[in-house]
Protein backbone atom coordinates (compact mmCIF):
# COMPACT_ATOMS: atom_id res chain seq x y z
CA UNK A 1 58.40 54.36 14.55
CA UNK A 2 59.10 50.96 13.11
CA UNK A 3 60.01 48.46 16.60
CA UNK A 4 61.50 45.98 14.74
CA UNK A 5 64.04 48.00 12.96
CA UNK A 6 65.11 49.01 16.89
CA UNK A 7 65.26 45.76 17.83
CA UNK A 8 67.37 44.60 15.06
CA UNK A 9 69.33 47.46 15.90
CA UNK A 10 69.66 46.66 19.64
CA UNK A 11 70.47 42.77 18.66
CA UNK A 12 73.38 43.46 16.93
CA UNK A 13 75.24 44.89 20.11
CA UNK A 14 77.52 41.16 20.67
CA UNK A 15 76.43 41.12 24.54
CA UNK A 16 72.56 41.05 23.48
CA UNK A 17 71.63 37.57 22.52
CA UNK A 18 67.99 37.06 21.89
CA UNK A 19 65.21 39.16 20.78
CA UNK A 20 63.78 39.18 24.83
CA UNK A 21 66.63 40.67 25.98
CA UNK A 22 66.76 43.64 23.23
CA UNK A 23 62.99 43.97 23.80
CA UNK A 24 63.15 44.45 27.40
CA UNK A 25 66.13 46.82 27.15
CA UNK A 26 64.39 48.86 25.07
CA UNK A 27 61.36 49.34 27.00
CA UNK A 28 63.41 50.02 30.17
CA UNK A 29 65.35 52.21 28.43
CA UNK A 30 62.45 54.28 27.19
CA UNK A 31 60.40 53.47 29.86
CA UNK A 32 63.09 55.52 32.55
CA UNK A 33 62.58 57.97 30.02
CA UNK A 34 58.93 58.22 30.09
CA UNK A 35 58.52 58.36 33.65
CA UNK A 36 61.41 61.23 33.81
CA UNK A 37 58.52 63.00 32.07
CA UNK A 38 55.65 64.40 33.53
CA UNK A 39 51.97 62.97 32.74
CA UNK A 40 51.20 65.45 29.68
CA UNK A 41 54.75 65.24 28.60
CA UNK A 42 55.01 61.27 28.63
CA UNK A 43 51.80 60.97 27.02
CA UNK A 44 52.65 63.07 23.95
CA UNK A 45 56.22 61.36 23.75
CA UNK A 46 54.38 57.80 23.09
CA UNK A 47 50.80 59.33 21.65
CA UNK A 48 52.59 58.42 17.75
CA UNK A 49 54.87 55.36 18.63
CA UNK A 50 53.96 51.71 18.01
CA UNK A 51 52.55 49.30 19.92
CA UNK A 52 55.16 47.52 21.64
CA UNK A 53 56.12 51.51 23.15
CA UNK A 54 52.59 52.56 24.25
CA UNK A 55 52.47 54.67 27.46
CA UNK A 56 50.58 52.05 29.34
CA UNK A 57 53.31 49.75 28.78
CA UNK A 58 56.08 52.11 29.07
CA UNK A 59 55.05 53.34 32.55
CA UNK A 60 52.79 51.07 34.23
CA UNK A 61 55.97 49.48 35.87
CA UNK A 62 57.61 52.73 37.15
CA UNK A 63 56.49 53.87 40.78
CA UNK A 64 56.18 57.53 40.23
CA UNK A 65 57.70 60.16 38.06
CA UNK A 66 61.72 60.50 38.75
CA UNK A 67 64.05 63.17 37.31
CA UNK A 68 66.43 60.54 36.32
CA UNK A 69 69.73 62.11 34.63
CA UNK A 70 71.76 60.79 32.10
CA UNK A 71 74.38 58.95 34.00
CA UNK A 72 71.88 57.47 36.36
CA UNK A 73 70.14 56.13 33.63
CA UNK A 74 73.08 54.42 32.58
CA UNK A 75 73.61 53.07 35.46
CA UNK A 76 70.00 51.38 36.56
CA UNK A 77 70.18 49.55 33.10
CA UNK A 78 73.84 48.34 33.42
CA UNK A 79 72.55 46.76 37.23
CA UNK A 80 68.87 45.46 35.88
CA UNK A 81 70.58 43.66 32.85
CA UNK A 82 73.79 42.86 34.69
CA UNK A 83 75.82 44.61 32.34
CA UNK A 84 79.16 46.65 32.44
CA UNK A 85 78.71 50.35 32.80
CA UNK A 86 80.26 50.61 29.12
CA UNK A 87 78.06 47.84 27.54
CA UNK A 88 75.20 49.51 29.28
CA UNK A 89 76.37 53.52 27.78
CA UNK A 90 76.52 51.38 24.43
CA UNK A 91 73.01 49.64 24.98
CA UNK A 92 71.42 53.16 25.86
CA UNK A 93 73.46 54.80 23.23
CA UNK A 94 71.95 52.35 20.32
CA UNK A 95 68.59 52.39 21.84
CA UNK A 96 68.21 56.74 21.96
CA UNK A 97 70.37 56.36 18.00
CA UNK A 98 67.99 54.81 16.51
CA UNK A 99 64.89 55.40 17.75
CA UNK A 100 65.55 58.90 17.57
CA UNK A 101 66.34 58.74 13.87
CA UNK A 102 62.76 57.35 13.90
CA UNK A 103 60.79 59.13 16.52
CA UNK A 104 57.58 61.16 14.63
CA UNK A 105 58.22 65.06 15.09
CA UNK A 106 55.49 65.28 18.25
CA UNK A 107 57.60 62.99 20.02
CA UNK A 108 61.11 65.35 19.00
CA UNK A 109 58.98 67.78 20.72
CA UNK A 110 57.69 66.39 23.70
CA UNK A 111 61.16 65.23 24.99
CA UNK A 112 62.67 68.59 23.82
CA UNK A 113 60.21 70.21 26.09
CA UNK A 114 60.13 67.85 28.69
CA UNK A 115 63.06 65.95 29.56
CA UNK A 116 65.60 67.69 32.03
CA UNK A 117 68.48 68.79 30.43
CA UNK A 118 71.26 66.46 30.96
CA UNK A 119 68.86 63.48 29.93
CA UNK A 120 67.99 65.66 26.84
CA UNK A 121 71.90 65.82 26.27
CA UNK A 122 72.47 62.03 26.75
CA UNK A 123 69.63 61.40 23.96
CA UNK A 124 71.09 63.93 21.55
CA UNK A 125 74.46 62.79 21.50
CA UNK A 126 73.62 59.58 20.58
């Protein structure tokens, strides 16, 4: 997957104003997503994405494994980056868009497999 084409993506959403911000929203955003995963599953979901989304750095800061749903999701990143509940569906939205278009078929799989299914949902609607 090619990180800077998601954070160009992610920076052209008009409330995200510098390249820190869209990084860290992405990695919270995937990172939630990872640690809705169990252990196997998260490490196949990041085992073929770059650098910047490695499974270290995508979990390390999460406590323990959650089975976060879609809407909750939503709502941790519109209170961690102060946002509106409809900038933060947008943000989210973007982030699962284009990464998606992007993510290498062993990562399809892993959160087909893995993710509960509402989260699932929320990702493939985007």
């Amino acid at each position: 997957m090619e990180y800077n084409q998601l954070l160009e993506s992610v920076k052209s959403l008009e409330f995200v104003q510098n390249d820190e911000l869209a990084d860290a929203a992405i990695k919270a955003t995937l990172g939630k997503v990872v640690s809705s995963m169990d252990e196997d599953g998260a490490k196949k979901f990041t085992s073929s994405l770059s650098e910047p989304l490695s499974y270290e750095r995508l979990r390390s800061h999460q406590a323990s494994t959650t089975n976060l749903r879609g809407q909750e999701l939503i709502l941790e990143i519109a209170a961690q980056f102060n946002l509106d509940q409809s900038d933060a569906e947008r943000l989210v939205m973007c982030i699962f868009r284009n990464a998606k278009e992007q993510f290498p078929d062993e990562s399809k799989r892993a959160m087909e497999e893995k993710l509960n299914p509402e989260l699932l949902g929320l990702v493939q609607q985007s």
